[in-house]
C-alpha atoms as a PDB file:
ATOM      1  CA  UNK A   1       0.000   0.000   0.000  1.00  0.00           C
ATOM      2  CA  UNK A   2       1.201   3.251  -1.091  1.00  0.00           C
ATOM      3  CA  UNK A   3       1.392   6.190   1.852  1.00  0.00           C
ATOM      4  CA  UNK A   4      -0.930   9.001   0.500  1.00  0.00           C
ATOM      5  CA  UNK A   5       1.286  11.801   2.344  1.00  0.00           C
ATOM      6  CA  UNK A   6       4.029  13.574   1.423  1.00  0.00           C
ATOM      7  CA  UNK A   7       6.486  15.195   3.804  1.00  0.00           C
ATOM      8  CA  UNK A   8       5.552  18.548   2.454  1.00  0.00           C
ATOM      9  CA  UNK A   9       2.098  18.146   2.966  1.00  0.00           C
ATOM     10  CA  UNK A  10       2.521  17.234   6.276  1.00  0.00           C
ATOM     11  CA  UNK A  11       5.048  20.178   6.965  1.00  0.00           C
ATOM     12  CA  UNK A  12       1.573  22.159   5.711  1.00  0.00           C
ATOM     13  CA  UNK A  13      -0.145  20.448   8.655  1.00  0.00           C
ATOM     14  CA  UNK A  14       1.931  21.273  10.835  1.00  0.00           C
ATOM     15  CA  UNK A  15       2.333  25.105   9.938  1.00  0.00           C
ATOM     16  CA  UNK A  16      -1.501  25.570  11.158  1.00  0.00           C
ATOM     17  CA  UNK A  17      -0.552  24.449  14.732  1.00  0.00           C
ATOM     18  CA  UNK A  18       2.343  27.335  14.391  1.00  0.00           C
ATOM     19  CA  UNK A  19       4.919  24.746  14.582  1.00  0.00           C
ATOM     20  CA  UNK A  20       8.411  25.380  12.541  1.00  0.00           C
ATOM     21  CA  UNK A  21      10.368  22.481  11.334  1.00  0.00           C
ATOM     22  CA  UNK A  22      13.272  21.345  13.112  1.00  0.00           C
ATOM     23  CA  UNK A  23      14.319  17.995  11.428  1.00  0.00           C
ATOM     24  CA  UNK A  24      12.124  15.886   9.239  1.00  0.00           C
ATOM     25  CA  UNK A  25      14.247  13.273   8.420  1.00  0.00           C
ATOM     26  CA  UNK A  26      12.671  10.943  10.237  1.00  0.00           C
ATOM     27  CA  UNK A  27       9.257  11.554   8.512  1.00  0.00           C
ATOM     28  CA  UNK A  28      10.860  11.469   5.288  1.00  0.00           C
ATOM     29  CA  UNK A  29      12.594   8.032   5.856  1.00  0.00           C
ATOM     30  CA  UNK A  30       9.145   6.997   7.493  1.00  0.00           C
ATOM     31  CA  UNK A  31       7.581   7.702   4.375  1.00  0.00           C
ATOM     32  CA  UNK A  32       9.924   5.148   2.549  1.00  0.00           C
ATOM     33  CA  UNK A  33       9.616   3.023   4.975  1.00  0.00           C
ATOM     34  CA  UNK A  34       6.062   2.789   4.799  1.00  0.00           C
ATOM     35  CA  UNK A  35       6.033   1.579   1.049  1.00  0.00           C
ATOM     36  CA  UNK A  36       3.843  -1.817   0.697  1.00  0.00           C
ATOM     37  CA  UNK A  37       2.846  -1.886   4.643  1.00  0.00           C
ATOM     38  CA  UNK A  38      -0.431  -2.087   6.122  1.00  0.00           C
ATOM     39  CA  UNK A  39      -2.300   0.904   7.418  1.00  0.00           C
ATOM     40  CA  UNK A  40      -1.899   0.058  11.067  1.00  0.00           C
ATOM     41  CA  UNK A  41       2.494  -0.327  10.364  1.00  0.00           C
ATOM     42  CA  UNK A  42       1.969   2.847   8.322  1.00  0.00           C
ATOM     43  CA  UNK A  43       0.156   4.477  11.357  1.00  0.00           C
ATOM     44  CA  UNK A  44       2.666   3.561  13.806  1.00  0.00           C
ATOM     45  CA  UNK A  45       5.885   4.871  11.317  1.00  0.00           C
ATOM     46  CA  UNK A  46       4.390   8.229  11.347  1.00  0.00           C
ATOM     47  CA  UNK A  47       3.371   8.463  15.256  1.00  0.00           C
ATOM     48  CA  UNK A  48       7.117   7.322  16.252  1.00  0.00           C
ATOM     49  CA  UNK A  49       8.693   9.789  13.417  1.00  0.00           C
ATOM     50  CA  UNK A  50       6.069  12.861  14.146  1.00  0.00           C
ATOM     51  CA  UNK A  51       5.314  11.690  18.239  1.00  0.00           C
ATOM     52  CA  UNK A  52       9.075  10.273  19.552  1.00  0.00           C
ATOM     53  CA  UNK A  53      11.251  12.021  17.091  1.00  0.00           C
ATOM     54  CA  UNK A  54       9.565  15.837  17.430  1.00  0.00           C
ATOM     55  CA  UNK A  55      10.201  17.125  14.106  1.00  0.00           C
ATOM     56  CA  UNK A  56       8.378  20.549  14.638  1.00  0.00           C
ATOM     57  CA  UNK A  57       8.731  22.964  17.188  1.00  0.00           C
ATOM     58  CA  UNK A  58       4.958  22.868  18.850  1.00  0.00           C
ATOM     59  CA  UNK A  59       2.338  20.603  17.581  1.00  0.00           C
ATOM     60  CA  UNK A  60       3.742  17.214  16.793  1.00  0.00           C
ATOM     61  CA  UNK A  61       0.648  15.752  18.811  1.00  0.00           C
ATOM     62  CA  UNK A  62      -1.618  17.946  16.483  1.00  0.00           C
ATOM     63  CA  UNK A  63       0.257  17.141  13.278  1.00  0.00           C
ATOM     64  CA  UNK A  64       0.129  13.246  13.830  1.00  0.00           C
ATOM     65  CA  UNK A  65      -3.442  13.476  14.189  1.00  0.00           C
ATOM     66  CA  UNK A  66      -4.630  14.433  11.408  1.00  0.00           C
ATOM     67  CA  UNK A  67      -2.086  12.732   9.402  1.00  0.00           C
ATOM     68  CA  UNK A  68      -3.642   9.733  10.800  1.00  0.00           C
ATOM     69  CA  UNK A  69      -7.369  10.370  10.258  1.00  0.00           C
ATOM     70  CA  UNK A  70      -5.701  11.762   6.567  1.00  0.00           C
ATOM     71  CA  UNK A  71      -3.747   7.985   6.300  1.00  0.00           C
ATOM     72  CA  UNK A  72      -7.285   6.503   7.992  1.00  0.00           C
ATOM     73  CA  UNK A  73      -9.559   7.766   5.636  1.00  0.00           C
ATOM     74  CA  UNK A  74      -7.576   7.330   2.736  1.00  0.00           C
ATOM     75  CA  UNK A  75      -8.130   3.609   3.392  1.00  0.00           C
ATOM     76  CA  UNK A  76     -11.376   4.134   4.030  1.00  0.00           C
ATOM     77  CA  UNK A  77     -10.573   2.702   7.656  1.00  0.00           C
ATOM     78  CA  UNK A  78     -13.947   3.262   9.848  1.00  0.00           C
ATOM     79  CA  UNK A  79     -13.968   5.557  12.830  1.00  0.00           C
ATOM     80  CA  UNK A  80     -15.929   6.685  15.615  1.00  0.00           C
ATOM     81  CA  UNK A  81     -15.829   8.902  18.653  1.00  0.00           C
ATOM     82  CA  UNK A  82     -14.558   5.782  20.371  1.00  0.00           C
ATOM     83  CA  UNK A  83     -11.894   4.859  18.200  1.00  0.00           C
ATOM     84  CA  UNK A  84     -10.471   8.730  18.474  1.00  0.00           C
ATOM     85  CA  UNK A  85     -10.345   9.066  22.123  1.00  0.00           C
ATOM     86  CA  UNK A  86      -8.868   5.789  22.246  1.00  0.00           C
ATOM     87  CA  UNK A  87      -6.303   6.573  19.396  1.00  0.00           C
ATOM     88  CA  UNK A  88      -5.726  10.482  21.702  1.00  0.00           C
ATOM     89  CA  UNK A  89      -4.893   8.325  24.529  1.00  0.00           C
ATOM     90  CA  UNK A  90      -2.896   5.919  22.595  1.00  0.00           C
ATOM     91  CA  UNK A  91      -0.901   9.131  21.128  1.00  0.00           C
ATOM     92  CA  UNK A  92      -0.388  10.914  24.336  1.00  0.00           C
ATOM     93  CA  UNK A  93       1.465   7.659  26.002  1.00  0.00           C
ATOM     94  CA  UNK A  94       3.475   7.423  22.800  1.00  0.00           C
ATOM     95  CA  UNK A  95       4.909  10.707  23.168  1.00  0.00           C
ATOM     96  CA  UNK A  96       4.758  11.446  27.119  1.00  0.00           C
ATOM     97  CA  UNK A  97       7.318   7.973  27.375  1.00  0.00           C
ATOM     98  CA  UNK A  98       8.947   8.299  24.240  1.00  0.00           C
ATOM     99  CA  UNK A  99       8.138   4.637  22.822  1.00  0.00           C
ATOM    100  CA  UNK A 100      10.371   4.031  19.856  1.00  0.00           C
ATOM    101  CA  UNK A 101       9.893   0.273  19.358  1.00  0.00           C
ATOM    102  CA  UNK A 102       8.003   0.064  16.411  1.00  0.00           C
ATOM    103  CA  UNK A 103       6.277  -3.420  16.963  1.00  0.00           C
ATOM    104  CA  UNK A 104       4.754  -1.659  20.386  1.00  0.00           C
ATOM    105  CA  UNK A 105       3.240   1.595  18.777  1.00  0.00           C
ATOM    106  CA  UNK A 106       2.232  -1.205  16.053  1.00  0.00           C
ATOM    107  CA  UNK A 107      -0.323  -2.744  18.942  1.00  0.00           C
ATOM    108  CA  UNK A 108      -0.999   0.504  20.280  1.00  0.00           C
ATOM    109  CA  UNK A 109      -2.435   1.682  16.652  1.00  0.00           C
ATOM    110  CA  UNK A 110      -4.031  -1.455  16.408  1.00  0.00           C
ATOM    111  CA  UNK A 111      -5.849  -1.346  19.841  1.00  0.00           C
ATOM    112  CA  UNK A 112      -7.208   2.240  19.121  1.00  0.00           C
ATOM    113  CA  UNK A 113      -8.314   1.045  15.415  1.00  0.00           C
ATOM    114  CA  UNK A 114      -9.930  -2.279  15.945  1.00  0.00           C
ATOM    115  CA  UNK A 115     -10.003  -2.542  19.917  1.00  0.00           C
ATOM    116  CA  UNK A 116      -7.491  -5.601  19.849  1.00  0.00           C
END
């Protein structure tokens, strides 16, 4: 499956939250990276590059959002009020203790997405 994000476009996203960019290498070599994965393996590539590795100045939270509902939608992946706090909460640990193994935010995604 093809990621249907560019870095730019999420640079865009992240300009609305006032954020500048500090590094995005890690986005951009998420982006590669997520090349022929699944959505829930794409998810988790762009919450550890956007979440753990802080490419903007304010709103990385914000920004990895709505990149996922963009990645979510895209694959016409259903969601509900549920699902989004769940995913919020799911975020917030992600960031707040800096979980970088990928196969953890992997079950993370997939507990906010499906509830498994």
């Amino acid at each position: 499956m093809k990621l249907n994000i560019t870095s730019e476009e999420i640079m865009e996203i992240n300009k609305v939250f006032k954020g500048t960019i500090r590094n995005d290498a890690e986005v951009e070599t998420s982006i590669y990276r997520c090349e022929g994965r699944n959505i829930i393996t794409q998810v988790a590539l762009m919450w550890r590059a956007i979440l753990v590795g802080h490419p903007y100045s304010d709103g990385n939270k914000r920004t990895a959002f709505v990149v996922t509902m963009k990645l979510l939608k895209d694959t016409k992946t259903s969601v509900n009020r549920n699902i989004i706090e769940v995913m919020l909460n799911q975020m917030t640990k992600v960031a707040k203790e800096n979980i970088d193994e990928l196969s953890k935010i992997e079950r993370m995604v997939r507990y906010a997405i499906e509830g498994r």
